[in-house]
C-alpha atoms as a PDB file:
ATOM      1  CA  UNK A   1       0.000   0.000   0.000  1.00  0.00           C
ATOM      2  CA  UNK A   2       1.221   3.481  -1.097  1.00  0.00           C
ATOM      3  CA  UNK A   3       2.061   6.263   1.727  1.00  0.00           C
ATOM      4  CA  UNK A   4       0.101   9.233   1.812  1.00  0.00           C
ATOM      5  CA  UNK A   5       0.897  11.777   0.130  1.00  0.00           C
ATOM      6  CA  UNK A   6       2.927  14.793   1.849  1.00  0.00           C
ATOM      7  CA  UNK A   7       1.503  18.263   1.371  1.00  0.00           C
ATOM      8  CA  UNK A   8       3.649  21.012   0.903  1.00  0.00           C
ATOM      9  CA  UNK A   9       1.706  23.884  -0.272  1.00  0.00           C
ATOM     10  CA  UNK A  10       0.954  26.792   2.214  1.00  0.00           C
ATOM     11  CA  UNK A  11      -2.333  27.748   3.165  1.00  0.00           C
ATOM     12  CA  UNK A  12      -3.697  31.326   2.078  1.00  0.00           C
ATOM     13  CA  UNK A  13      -3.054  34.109   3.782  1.00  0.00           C
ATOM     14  CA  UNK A  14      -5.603  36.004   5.545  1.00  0.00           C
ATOM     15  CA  UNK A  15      -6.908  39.095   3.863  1.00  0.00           C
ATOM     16  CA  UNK A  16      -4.619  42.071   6.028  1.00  0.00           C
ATOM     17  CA  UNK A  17      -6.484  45.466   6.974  1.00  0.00           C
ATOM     18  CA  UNK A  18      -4.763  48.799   6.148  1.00  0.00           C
ATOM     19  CA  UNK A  19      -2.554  49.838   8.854  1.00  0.00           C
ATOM     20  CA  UNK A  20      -4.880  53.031  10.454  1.00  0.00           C
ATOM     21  CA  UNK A  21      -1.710  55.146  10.096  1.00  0.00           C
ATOM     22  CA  UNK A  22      -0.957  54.674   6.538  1.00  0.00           C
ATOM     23  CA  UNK A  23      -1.685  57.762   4.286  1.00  0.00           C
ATOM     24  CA  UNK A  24      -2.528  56.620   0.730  1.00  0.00           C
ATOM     25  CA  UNK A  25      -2.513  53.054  -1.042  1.00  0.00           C
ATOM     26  CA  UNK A  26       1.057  51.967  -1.942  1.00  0.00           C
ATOM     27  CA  UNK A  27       1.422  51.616  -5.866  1.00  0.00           C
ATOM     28  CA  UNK A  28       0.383  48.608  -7.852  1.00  0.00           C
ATOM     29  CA  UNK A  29       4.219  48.187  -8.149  1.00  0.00           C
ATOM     30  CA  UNK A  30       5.124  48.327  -5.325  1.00  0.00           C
ATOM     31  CA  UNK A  31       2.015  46.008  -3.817  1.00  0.00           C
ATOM     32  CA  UNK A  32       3.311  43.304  -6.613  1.00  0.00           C
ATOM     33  CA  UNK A  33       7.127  43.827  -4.716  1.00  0.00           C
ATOM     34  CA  UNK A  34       8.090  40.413  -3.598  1.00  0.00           C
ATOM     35  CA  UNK A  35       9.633  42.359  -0.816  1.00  0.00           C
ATOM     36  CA  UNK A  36       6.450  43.523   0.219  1.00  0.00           C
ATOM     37  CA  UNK A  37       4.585  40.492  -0.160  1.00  0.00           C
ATOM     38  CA  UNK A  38       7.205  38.557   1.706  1.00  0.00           C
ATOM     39  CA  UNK A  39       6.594  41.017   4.855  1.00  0.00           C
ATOM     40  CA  UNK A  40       2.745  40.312   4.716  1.00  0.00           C
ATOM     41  CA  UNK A  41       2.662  36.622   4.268  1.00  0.00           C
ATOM     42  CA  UNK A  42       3.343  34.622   7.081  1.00  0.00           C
ATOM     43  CA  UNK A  43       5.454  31.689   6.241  1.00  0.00           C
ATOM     44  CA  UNK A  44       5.404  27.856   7.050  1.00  0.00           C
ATOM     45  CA  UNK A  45       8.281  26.420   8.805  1.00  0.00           C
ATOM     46  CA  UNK A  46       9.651  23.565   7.168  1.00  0.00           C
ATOM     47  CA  UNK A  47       8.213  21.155   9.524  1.00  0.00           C
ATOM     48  CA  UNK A  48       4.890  22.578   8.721  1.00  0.00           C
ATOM     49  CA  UNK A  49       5.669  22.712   5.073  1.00  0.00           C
ATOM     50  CA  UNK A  50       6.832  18.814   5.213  1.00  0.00           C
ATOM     51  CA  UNK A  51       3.737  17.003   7.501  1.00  0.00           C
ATOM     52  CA  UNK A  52       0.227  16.773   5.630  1.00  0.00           C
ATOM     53  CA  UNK A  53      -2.709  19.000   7.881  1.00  0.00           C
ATOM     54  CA  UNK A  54      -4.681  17.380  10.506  1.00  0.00           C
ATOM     55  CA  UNK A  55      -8.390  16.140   9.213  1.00  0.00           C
ATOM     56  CA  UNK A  56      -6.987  16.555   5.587  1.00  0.00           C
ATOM     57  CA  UNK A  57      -7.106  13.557   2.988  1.00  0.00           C
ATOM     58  CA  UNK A  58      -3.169  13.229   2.778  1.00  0.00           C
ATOM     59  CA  UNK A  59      -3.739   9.988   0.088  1.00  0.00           C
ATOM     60  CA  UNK A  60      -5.602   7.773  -1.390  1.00  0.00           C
ATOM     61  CA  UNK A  61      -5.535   4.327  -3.495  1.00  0.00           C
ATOM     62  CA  UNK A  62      -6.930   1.365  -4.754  1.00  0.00           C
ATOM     63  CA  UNK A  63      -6.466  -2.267  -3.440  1.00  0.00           C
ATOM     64  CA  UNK A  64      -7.374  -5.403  -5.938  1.00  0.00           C
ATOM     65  CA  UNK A  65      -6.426  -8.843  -6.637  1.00  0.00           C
ATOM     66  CA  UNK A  66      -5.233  -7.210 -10.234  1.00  0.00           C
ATOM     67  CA  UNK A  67      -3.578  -3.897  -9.581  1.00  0.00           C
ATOM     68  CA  UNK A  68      -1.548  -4.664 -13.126  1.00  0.00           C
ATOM     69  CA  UNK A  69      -5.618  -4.047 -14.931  1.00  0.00           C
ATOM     70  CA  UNK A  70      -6.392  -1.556 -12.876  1.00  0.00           C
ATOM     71  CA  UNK A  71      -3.335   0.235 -13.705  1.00  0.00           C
ATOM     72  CA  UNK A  72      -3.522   0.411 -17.384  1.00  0.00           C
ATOM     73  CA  UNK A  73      -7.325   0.766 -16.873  1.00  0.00           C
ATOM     74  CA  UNK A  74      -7.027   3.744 -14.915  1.00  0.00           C
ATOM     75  CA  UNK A  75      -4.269   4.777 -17.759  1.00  0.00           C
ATOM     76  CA  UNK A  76      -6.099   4.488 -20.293  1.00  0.00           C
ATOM     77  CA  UNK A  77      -9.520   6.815 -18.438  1.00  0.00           C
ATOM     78  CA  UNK A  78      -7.995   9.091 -16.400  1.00  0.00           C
ATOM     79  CA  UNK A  79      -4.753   9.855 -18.617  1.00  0.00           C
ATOM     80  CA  UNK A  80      -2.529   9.206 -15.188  1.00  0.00           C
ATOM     81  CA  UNK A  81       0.747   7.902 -15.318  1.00  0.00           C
ATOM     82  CA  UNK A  82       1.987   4.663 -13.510  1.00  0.00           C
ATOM     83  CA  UNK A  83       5.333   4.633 -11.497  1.00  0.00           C
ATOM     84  CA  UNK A  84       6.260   1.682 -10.044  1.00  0.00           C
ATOM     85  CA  UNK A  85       6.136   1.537  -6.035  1.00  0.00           C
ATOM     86  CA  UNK A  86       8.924  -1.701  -4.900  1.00  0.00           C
ATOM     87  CA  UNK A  87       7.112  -3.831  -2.338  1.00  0.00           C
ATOM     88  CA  UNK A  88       8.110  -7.506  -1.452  1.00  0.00           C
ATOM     89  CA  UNK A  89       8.862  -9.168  -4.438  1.00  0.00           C
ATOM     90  CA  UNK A  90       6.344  -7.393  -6.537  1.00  0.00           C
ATOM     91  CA  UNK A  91       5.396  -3.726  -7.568  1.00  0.00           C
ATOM     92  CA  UNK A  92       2.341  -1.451  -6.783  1.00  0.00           C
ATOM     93  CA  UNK A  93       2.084   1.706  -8.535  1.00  0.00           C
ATOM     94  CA  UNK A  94       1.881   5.711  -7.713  1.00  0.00           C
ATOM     95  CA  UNK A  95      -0.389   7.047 -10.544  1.00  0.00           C
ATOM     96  CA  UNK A  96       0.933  10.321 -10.939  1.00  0.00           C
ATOM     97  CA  UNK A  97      -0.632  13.571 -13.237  1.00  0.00           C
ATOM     98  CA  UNK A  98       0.586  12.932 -17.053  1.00  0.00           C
ATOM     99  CA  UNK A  99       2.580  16.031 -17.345  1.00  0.00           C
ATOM    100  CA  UNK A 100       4.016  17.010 -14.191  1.00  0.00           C
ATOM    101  CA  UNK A 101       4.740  13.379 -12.307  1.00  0.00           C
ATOM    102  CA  UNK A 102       3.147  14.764  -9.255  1.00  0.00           C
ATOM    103  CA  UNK A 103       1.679  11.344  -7.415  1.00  0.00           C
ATOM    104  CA  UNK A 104      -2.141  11.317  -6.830  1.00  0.00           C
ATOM    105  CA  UNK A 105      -2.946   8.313  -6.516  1.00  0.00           C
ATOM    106  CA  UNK A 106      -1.822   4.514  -5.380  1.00  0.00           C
ATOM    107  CA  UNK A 107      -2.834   1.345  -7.203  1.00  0.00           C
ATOM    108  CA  UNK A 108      -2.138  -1.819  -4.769  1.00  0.00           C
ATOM    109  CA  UNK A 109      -2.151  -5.223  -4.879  1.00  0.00           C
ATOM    110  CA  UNK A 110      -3.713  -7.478  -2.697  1.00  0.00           C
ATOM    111  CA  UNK A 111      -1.009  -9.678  -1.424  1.00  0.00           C
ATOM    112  CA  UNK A 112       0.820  -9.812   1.890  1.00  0.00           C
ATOM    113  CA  UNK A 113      -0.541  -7.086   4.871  1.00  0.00           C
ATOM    114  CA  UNK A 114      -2.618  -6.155   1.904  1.00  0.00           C
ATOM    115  CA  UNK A 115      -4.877  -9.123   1.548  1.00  0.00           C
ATOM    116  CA  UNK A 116      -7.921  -8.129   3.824  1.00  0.00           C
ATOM    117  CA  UNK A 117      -8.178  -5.168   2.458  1.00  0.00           C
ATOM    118  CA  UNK A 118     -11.679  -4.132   0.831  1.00  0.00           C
ATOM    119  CA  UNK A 119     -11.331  -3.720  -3.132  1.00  0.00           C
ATOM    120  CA  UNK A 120     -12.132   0.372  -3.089  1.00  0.00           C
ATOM    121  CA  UNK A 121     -10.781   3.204  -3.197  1.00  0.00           C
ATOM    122  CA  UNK A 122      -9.150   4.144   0.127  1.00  0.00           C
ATOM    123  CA  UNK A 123      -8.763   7.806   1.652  1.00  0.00           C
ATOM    124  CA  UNK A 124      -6.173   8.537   3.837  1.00  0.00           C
ATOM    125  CA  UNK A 125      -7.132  11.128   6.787  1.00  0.00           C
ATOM    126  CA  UNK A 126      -4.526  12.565   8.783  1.00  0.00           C
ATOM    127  CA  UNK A 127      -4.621  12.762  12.528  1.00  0.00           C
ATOM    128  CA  UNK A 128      -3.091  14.168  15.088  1.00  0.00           C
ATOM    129  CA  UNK A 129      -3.201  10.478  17.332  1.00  0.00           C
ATOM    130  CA  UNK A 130      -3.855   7.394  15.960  1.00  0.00           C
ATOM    131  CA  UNK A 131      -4.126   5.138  18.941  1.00  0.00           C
ATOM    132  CA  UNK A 132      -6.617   7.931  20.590  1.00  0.00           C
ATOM    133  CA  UNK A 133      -8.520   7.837  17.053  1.00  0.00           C
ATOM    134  CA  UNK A 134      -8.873   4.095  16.586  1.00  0.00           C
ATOM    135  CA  UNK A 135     -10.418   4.302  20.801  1.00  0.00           C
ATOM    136  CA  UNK A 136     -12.540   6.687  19.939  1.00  0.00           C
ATOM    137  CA  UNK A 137     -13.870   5.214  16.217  1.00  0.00           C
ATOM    138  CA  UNK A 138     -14.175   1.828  18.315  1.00  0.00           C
ATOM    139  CA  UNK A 139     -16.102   3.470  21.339  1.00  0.00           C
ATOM    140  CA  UNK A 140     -18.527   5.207  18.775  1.00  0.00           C
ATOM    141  CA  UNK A 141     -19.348   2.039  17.173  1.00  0.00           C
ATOM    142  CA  UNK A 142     -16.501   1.654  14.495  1.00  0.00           C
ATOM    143  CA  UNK A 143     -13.874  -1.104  13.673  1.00  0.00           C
ATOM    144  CA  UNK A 144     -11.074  -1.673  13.239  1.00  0.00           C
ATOM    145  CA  UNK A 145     -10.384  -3.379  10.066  1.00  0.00           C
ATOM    146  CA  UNK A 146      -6.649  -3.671  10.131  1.00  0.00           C
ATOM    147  CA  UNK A 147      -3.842  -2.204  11.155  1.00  0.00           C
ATOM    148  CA  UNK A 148      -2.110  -0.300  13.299  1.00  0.00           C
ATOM    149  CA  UNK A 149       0.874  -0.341  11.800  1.00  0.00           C
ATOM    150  CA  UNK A 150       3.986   1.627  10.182  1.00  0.00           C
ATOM    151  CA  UNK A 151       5.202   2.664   7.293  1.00  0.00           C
ATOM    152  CA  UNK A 152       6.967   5.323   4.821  1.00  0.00           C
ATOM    153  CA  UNK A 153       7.257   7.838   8.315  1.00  0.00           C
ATOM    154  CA  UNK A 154       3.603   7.577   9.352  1.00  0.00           C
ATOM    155  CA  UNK A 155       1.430   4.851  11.082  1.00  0.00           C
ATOM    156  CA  UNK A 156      -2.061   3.641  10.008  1.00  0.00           C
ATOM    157  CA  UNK A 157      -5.211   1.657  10.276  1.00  0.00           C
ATOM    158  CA  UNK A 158      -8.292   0.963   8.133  1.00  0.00           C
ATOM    159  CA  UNK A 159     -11.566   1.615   9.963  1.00  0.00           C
ATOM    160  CA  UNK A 160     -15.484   1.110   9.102  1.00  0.00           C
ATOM    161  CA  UNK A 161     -17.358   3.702  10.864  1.00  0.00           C
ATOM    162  CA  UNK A 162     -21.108   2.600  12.234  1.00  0.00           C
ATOM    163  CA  UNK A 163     -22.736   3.278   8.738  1.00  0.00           C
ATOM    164  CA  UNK A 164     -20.108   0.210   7.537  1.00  0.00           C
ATOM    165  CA  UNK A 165     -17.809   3.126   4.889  1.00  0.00           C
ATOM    166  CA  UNK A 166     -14.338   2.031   4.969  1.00  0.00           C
ATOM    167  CA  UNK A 167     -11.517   4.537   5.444  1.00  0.00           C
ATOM    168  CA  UNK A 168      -7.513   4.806   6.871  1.00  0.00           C
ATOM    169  CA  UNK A 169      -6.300   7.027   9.550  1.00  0.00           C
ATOM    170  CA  UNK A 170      -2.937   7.725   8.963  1.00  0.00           C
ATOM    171  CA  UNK A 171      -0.242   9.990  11.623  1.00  0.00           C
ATOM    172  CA  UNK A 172       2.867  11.099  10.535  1.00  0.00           C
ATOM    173  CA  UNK A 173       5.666  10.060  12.643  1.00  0.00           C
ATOM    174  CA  UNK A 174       8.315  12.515  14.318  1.00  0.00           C
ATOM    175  CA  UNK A 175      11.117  13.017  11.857  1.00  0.00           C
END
């Protein structure tokens, strides 16, 4: 199974009020100076920058007995691009966008920790404590379907809430 995906865009900043002692409008230049944008826009740490958001979808993928079909079938519909993913013995595959490589989505097979897994596709949601998550999704009616466990810096589990949907928990570990 695939990793989720790291996010490393910064959120927007918030909309900034005139300071009450400024006297006109700076110019359209000088409001485009990356100087002056710089000062204004609060920047991520790289930390931050590195580790996906809390309640986000950091990934998602597929798991099937033929992940090699699905592959070329998703391919051939969605236009994305397969890179191979090295797993024991075999390959699964990060499809990624067809003209920037950026990874979107994981195609799995169903072999080894894999097996039990359901055959659809699989969001990711980061949070902030995954034992504390999987007690709470359990004490609110949910199961766990498998998992804990590790992998790629970050530990997950597949749940199914009360409703019987299907969906991982994944938190990243300390670098």
């Amino acid at each position: 199974m695939a990793t989720p995906r790291k996010r490393s865009s910064s959120p927007r900043a918030p909309a900034q009020a005139p300071a009450a002692t400024a006297k006109r409008a700076p110019s359209r230049a000088a409001a485009r100076s990356p100087k002056r944008t710089a000062a204004r826009t609060p920047r991520r740490s790289a930390a931050a920058a590195r580790d996906p958001a809390i309640g986000t979808i950091g990934w998602v993928d597929l798991t099937a007995a033929d992940a090699t079909a699905l592959r070329d079938f998703y391919a051939d519909v969605v236009g994305w691009k397969p890179k191979p993913f090295p797993m024991d013995g075999y390959s699964d595959f990060a499809m990624t966008t067809p003209h920037g490589g950026k990874e979107m989505a994981g195609v799995c097979h169903a072999r080894g920790r894999n097996a039990g897994l359901p055959a659809q596709w699989l969001i990711y949601v980061v949070v902030a404590d995954l034992d504390a998550s999987l007690a709470t999704a359990t004490r609110r009616g949910g199961a766990v379907l498998s998992g804990p466990r590790e992998q790629m810096g970050g530990r997950f589990a597949v749940i199914r809430d009360p409703a019987g949907a299907v969906l991982a928990l994944w938190q990243q570990l300390p670098s």
